[in-house]
Protein backbone atom coordinates (compact mmCIF):
# COMPACT_ATOMS: atom_id res chain seq x y z
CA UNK A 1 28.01 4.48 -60.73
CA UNK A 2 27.89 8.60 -61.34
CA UNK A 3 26.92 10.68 -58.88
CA UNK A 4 23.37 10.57 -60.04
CA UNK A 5 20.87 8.08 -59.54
CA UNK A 6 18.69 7.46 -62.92
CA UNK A 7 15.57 5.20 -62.33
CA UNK A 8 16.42 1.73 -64.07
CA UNK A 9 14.90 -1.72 -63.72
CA UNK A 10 11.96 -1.88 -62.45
CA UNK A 11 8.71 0.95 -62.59
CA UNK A 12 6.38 -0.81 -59.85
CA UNK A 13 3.16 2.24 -59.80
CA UNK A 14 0.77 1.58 -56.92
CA UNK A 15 -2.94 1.11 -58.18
CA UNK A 16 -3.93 0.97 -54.93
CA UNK A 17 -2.46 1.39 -51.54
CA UNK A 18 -0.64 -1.82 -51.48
CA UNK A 19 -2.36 -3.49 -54.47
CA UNK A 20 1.46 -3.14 -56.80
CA UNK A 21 0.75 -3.48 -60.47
CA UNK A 22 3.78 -4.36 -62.55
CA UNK A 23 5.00 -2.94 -65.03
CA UNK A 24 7.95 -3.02 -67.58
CA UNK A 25 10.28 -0.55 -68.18
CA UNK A 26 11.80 -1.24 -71.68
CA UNK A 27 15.12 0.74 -69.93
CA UNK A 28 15.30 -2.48 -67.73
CA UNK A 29 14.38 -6.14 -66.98
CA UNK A 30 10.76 -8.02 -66.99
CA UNK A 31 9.45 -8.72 -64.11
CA UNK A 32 9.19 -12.47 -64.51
CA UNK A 33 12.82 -13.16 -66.47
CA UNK A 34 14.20 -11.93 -63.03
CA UNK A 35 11.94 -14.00 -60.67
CA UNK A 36 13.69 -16.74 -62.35
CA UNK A 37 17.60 -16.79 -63.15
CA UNK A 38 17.98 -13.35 -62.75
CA UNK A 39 21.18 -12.03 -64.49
CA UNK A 40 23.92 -10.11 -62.00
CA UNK A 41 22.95 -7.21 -64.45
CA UNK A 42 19.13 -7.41 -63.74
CA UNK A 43 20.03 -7.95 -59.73
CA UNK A 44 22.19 -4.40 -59.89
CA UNK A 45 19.17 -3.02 -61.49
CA UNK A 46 16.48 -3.66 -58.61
CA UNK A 47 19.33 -2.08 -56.25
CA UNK A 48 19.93 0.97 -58.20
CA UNK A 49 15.26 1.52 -58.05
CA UNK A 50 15.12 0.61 -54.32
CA UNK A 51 17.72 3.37 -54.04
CA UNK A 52 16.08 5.86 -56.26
CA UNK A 53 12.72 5.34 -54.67
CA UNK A 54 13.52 6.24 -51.51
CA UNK A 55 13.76 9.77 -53.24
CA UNK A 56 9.20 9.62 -54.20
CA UNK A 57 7.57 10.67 -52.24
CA UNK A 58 9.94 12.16 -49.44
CA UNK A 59 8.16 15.68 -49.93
CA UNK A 60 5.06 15.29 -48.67
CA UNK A 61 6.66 12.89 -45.32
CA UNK A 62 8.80 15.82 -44.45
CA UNK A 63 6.12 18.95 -45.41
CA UNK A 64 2.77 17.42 -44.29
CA UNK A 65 4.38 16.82 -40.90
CA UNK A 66 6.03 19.49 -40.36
CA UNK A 67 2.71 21.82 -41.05
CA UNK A 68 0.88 19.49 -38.43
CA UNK A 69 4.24 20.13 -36.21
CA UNK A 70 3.57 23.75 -36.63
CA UNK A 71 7.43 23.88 -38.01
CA UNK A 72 6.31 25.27 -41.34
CA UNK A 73 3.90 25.76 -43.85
CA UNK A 74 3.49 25.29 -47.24
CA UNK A 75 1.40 28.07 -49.48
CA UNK A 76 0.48 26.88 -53.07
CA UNK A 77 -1.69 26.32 -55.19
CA UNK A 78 -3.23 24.10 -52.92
CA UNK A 79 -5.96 24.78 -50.29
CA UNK A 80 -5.38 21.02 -48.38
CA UNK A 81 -1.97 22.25 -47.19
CA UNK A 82 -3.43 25.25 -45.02
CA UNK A 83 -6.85 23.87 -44.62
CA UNK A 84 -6.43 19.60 -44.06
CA UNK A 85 -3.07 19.84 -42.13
CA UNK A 86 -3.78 22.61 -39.66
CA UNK A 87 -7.36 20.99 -39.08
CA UNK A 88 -9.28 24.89 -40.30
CA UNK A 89 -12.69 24.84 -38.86
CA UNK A 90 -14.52 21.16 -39.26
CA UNK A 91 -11.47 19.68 -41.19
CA UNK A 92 -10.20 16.80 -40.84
CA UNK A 93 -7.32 14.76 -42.71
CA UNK A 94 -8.09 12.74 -45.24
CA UNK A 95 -7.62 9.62 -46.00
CA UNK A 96 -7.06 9.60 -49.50
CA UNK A 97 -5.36 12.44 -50.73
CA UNK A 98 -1.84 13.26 -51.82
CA UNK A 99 0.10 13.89 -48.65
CA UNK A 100 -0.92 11.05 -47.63
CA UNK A 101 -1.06 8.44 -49.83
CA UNK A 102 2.12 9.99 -51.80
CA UNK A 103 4.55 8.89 -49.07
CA UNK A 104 2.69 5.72 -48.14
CA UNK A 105 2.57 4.20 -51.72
CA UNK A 106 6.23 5.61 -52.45
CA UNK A 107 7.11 3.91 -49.56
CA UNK A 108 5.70 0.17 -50.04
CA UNK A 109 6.69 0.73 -54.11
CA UNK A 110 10.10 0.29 -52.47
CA UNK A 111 8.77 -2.58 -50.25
CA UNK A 112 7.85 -4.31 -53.35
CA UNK A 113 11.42 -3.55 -55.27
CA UNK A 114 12.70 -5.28 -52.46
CA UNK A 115 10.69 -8.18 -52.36
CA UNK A 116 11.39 -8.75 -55.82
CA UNK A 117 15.17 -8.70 -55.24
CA UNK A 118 14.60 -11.02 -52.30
CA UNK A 119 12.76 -13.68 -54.26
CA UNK A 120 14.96 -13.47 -57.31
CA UNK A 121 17.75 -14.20 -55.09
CA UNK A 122 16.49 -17.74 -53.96
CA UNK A 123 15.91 -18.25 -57.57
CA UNK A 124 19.35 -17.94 -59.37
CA UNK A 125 22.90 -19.12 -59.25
CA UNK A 126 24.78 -16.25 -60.93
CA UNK A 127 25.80 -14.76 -57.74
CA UNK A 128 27.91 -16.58 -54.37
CA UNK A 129 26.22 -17.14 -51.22
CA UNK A 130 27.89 -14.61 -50.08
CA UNK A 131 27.15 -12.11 -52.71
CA UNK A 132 23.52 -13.22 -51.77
CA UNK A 133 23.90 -12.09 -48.31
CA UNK A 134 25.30 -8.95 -49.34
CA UNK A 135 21.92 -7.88 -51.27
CA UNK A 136 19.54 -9.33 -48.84
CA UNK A 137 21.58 -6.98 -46.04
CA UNK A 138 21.05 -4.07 -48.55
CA UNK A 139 17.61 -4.77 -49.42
CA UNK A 140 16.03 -5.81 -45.89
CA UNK A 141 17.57 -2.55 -44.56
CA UNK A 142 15.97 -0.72 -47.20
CA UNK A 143 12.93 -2.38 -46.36
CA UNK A 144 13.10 -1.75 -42.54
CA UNK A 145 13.68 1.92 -43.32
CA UNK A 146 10.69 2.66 -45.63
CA UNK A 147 8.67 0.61 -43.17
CA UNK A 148 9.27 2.94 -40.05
CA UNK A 149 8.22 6.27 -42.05
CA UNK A 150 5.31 4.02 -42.52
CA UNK A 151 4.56 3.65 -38.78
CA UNK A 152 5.98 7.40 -38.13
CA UNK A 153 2.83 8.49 -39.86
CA UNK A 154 0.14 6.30 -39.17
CA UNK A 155 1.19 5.96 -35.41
CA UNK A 156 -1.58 3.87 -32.91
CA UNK A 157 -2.85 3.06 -36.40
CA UNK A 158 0.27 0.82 -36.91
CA UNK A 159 1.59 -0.82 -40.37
CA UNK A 160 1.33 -3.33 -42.44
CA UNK A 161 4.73 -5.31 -42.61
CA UNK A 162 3.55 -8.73 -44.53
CA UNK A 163 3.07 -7.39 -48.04
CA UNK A 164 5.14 -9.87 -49.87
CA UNK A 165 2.18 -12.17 -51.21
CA UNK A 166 -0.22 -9.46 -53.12
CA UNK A 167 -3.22 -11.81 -52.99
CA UNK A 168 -2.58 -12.80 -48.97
CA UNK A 169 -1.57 -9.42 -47.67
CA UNK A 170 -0.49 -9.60 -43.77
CA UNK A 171 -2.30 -7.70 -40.62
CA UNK A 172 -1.67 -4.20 -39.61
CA UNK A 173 0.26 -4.72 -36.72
CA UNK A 174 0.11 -2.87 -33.97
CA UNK A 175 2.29 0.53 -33.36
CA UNK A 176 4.26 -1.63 -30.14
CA UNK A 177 4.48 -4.82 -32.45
CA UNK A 178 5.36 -2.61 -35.60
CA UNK A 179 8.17 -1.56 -34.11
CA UNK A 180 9.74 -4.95 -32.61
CA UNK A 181 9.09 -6.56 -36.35
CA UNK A 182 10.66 -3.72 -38.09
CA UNK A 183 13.73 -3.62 -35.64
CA UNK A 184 13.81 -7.63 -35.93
CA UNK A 185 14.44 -6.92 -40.04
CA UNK A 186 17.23 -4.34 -38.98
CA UNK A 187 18.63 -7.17 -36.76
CA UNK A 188 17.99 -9.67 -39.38
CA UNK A 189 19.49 -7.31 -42.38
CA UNK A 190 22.81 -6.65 -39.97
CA UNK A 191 23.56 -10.41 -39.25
CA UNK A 192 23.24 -10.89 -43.13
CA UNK A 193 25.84 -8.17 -43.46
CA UNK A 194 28.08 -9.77 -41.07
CA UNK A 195 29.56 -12.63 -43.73
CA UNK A 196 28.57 -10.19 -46.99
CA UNK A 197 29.84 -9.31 -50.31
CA UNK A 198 28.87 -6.26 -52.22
CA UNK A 199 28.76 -7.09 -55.65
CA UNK A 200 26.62 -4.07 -56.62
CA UNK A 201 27.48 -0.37 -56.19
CA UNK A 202 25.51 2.15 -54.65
CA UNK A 203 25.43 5.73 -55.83
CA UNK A 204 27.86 8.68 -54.52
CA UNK A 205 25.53 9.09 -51.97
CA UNK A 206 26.34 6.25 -50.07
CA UNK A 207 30.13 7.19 -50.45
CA UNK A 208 31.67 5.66 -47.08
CA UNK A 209 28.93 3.32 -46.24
CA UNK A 210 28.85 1.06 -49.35
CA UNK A 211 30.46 -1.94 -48.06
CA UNK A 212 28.82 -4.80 -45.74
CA UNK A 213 30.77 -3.52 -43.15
CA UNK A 214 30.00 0.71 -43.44
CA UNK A 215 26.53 -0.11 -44.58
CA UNK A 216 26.27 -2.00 -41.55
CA UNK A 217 27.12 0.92 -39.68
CA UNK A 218 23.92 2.82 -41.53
CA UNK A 219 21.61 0.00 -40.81
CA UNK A 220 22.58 0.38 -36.74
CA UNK A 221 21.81 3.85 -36.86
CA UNK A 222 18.42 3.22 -38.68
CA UNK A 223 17.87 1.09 -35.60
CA UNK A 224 18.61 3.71 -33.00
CA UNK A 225 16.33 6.23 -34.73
CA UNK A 226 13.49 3.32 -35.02
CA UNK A 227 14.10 2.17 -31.22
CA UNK A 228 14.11 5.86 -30.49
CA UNK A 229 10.65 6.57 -31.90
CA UNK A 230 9.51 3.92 -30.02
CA UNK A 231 10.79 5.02 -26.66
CA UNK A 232 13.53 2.04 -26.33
CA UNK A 233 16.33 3.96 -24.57
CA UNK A 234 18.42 1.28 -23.31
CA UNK A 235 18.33 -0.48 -27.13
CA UNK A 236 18.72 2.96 -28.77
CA UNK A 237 21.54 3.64 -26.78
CA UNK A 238 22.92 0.32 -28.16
CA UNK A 239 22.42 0.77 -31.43
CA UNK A 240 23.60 4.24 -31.58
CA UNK A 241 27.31 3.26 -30.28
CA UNK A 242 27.16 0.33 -32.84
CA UNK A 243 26.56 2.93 -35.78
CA UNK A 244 28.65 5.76 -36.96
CA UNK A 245 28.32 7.80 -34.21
CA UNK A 246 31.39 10.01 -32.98
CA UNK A 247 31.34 12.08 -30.16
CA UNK A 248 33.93 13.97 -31.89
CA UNK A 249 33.12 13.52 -35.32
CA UNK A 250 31.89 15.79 -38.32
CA UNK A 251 28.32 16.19 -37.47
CA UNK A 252 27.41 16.20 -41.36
CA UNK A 253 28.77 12.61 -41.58
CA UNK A 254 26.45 10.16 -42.82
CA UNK A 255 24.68 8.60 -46.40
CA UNK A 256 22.31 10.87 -48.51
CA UNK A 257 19.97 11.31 -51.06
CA UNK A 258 21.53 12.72 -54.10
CA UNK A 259 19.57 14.31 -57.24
CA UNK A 260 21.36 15.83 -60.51
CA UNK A 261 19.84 17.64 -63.80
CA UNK A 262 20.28 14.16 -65.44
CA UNK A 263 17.90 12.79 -68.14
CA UNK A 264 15.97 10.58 -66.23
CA UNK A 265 16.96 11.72 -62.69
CA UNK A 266 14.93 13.85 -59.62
CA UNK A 267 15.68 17.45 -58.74
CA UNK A 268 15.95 18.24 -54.88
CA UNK A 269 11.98 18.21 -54.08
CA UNK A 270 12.20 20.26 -51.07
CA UNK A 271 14.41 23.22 -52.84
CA UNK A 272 12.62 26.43 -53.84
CA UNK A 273 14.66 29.55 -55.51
CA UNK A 274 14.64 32.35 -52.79
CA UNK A 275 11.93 34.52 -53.22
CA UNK A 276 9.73 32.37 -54.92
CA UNK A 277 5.93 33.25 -54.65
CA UNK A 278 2.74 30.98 -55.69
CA UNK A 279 5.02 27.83 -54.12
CA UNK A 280 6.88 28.27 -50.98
CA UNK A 281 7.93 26.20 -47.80
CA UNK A 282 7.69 29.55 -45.22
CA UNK A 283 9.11 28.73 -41.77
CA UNK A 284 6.47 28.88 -38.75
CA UNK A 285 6.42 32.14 -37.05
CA UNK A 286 7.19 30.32 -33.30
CA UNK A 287 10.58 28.76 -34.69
CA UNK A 288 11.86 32.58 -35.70
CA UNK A 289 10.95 33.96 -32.58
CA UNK A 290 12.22 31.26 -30.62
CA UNK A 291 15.36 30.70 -32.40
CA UNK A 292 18.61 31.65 -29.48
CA UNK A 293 20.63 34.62 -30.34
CA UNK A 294 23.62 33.63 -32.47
CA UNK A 295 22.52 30.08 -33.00
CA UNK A 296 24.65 29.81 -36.52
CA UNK A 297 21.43 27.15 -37.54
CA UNK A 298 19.60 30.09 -37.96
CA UNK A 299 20.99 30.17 -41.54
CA UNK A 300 18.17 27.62 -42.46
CA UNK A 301 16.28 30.32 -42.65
CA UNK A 302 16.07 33.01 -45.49
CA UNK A 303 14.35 36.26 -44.96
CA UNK A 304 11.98 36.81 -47.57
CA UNK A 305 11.62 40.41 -49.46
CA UNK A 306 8.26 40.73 -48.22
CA UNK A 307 6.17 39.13 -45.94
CA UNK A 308 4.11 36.43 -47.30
CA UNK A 309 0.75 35.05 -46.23
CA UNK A 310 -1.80 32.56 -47.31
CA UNK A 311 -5.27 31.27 -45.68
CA UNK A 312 -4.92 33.79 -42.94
CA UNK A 313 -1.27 32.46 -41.92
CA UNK A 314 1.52 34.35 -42.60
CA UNK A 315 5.51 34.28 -42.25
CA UNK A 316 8.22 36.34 -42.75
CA UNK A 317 10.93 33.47 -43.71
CA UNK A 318 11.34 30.88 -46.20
CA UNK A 319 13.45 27.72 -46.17
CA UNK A 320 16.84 28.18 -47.30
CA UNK A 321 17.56 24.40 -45.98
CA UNK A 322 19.09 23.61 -49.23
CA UNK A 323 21.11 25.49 -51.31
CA UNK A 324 20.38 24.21 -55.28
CA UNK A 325 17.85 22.13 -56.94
CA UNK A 326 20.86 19.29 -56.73
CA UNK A 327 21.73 19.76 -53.15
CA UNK A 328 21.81 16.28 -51.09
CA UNK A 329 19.45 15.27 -48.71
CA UNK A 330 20.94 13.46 -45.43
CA UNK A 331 19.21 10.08 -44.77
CA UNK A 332 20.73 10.29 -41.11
CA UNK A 333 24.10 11.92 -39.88
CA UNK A 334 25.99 11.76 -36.85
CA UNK A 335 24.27 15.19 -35.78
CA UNK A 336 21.01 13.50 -35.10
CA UNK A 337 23.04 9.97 -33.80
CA UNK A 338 24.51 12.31 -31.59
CA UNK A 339 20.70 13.79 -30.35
CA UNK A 340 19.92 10.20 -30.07
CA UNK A 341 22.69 9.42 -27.58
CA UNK A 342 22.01 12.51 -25.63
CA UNK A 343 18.33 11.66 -25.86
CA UNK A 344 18.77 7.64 -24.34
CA UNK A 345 21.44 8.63 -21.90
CA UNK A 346 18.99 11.51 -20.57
CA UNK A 347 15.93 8.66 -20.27
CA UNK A 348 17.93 6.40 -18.64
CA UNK A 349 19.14 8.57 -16.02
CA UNK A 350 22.83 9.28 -16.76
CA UNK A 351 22.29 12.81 -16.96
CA UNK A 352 25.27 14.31 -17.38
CA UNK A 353 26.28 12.11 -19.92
CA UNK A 354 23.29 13.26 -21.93
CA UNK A 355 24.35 16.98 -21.08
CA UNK A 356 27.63 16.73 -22.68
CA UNK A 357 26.46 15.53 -25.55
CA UNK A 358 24.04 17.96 -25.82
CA UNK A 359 26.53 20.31 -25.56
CA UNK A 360 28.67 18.90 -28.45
CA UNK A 361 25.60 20.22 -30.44
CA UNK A 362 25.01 23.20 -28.84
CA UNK A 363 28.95 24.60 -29.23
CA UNK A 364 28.69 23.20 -32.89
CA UNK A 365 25.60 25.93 -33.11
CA UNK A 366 27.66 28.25 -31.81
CA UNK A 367 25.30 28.80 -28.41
CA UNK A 368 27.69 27.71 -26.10
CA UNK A 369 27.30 25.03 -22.87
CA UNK A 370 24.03 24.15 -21.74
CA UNK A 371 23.45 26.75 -18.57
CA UNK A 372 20.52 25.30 -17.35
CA UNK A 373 19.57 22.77 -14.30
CA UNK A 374 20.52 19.35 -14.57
CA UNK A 375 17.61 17.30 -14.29
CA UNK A 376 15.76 14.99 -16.33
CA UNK A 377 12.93 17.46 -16.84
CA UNK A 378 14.78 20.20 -17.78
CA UNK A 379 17.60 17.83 -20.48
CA UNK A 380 14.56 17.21 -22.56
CA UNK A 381 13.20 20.20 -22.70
CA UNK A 382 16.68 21.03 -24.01
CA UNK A 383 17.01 17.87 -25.97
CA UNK A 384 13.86 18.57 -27.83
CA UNK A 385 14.91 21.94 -28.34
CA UNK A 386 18.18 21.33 -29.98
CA UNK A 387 16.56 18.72 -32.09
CA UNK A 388 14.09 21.11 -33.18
CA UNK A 389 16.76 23.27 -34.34
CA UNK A 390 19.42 20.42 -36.00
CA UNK A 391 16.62 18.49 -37.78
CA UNK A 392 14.22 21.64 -38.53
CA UNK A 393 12.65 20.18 -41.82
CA UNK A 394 13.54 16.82 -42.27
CA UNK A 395 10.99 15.06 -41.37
CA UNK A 396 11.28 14.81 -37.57
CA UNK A 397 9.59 17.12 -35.23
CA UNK A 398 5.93 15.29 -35.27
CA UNK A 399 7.18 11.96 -33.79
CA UNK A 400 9.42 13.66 -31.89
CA UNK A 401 6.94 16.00 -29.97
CA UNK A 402 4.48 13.00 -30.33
CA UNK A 403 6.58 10.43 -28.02
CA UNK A 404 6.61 12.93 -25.03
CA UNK A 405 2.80 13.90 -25.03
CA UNK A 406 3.74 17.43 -26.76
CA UNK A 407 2.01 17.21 -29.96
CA UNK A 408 -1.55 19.76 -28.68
CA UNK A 409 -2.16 23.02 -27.51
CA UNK A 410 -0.55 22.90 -24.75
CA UNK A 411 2.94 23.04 -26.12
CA UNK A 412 2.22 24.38 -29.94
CA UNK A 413 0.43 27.90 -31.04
CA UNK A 414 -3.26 27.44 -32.77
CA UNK A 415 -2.60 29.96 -35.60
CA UNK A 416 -6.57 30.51 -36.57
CA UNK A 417 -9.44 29.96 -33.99
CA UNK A 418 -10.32 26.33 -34.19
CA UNK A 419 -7.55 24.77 -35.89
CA UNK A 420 -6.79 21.21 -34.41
CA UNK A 421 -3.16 19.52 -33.89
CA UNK A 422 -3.60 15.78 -35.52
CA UNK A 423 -1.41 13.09 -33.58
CA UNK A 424 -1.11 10.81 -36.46
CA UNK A 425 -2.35 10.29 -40.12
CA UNK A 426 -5.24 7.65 -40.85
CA UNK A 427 -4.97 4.57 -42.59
CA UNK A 428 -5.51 5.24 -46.83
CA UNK A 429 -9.24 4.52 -47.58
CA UNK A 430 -7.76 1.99 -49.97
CA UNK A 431 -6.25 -0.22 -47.35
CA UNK A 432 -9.93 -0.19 -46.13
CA UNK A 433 -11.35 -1.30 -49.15
């Protein structure tokens, strides 16, 4: 496969939350000719759009939350980006509206991909058993994955995980339940990994995990992030040594999103030319100010030629997280699997364990050794710092402040007189219906 990913097989467009019409792409197979005796051709296909999905929708997961994280802000066109997100006056977020429902139907779109490619598996003989297992590790991983940023933004509110019957959709399970089914499919994709054979080929971006045995390596570190976010220590710990973590590893190792100027293909969507007015992503005053002198992270951010303001908010600095309208997008790395180890080993007590590897980040940034007291407290003040810093606009920094009690006033700035800080996003109207 070339470097870029182009849509094929299967265009599956949400009319409703999880309500998945079908539809055929005349660039790839009908839905029904692959439900029965799919063709190894037709099987590569539905790999190749679970991959490229994961791309829709990414935007608004990483932009919407990082506004409500008071990490950025984004001034367009757009009044719901300044007004809905920040909570202006008597607003509140809505429940059916694009930053919402853009991630959360991107995200079960993919579901759906997979389920396909699950039940055309029991229903053809073109591929070994072991092939078999090779796409079910692939696809339930997938599946696991889009799941969690499902329960990252809905929270208390929880997510649906039984969507594979449209007519007989599951319960929303509950955020504590959420995450021991979605970890079970991460356990359950790994063990099908175990005796696997990949018989399809992943794009560029997966270059060094696309075999049962490296993508098995991804799949663990999905795990620690998920057990992470859901304040496992002693399983995230677990997980994380069973990944690709390395202590004294490139920190930029690990499987990405890739985009190209290809017919057919996605551009970067969080890139913007430097400069830009009428569409920016402008970094949040407090992240500037707080940044540590020297930190060589600090080249995330660009400064602008003027100041720029919208909606009575206003910033000095634009994202310059990404170089060109092609540049990859890390799914994880060993930067935040490292975080993840310092962040378990502080939890669990073994404190200076956590501090060194703190400090693995902290001399990669340039800062130099950790100088301050080592006690629980204090590590995850640091902890949260440095991930603030490593992970600054990728999608992190709600859950993260969220799981200590840190997402309110007390620990992030009200820019205008009676914004609010949301916790969580609600459930899409549609899912109500």
């Amino acid at each position: 496969m070339k470097s870029s990913i182009i849509f094929a097989g299967f265009l599956l467009l949400a009319l409703s939350a999880c309500e998945i019409d079908e539809q055929f792409d005349p660039n790839g197979p009908i839905v029904s000719s692959v439900l029965q005796n799919a063709s190894e051709t037709e099987l590569d296909l539905l790999v190749t759009g679970i991959e490229a999905g994961m791309r829709t929708g990414y935007t608004s997961y990483v932009t919407a939350s990082g506004t409500i994280a008071r990490e950025l802000y984004i001034f367009d066109a757009d009044p719901r980006n300044t007004a809905d997100l920040l909570g202006k006056g008597e607003t509140v977020l809505d429940a059916n509206t694009f930053y919402l429902t853009g991630p959360f139907t991107s995200r079960y779109q993919v579901v759906k991909n997979v389920n396909i490619l699950l039940t055309a598996l029991e229903n053809t003989d073109v591929v070994s058993e072991e092939e078999k297992q090779g796409y079910r590790g692939f696809a339930n991983t997938i599946k696991a994955y889009m799941l969690s940023q499902v329960l990252d933004m809905l929270g208390s509110n929880g997510v649906r995980v039984d969507v594979a019957d449209p007519e007989n959709l599951g319960p929303y399970l509950s955020q504590e339940e959420g995450f021991t089914r979605i970890l079970e499919l991460l356990d359950e994709a790994n063990q099908q990994l175990d005796d696997a054979v990949f018989a399809f080929v992943l794009s560029d971006g997966f270059a060094g995990f696309n075999t049962p045995e490296t993508f098995s390596l991804f799949n663990r570190a999905i795990a620690a992030r998920v057990a992470t976010h859901a304040g496992r220590y002693a399983d995230a710990l677990a997980y994380a040594n069973a990944s690709f973590l390395d202590l004294d590893g490139d920190l930029s190792t690990g499987p990405q999103h890739i985009f190209s100027t290809n017919a057919g293909d996605l551009l970067n969507p969080i890139y913007r030319p430097p400069g830009q007015s009428g569409d920016q992503f402008v970094v949040h005053p407090r992240i500037i100010a707080d940044t540590t002198a020297g930190d060589l992270r600090f080249d995330k951010f660009r400064l602008r030629p003027d100041p720029t303001g919208k909606d009575g908010l206003n910033g000095q600095y634009e994202s310059a997280l990404y170089e060109t309208s092609t540049s990859p997008i890390d799914i994880i790395r060993n930067e935040e699997l490292v975080l993840i180890y310092a962040e378990a080993n502080i939890n669990l007590g073994n404190l200076e364990e956590g501090e060194a590897a703190l400090n693995i980040i902290r001399e990669a940034a340039g800062i130099g050794a950790y100088p301050g007291p080592t006690t629980q407290e204090a590590l995850i003040d640091e902890m949260l710092y440095q991930r603030r810093y490593s992970l600054w606009g990728e999608g992190h920094l709600m859950w993260d402040l969220r799981r200590y009690g840190r997402l309110n006033e007390n620990f992030l700035p009200i820019d205008r007189p009676g914004d609010d800080i949301f916790t969580q996003f609600p459930i899409p109207l549609a899912e109500n219906a």
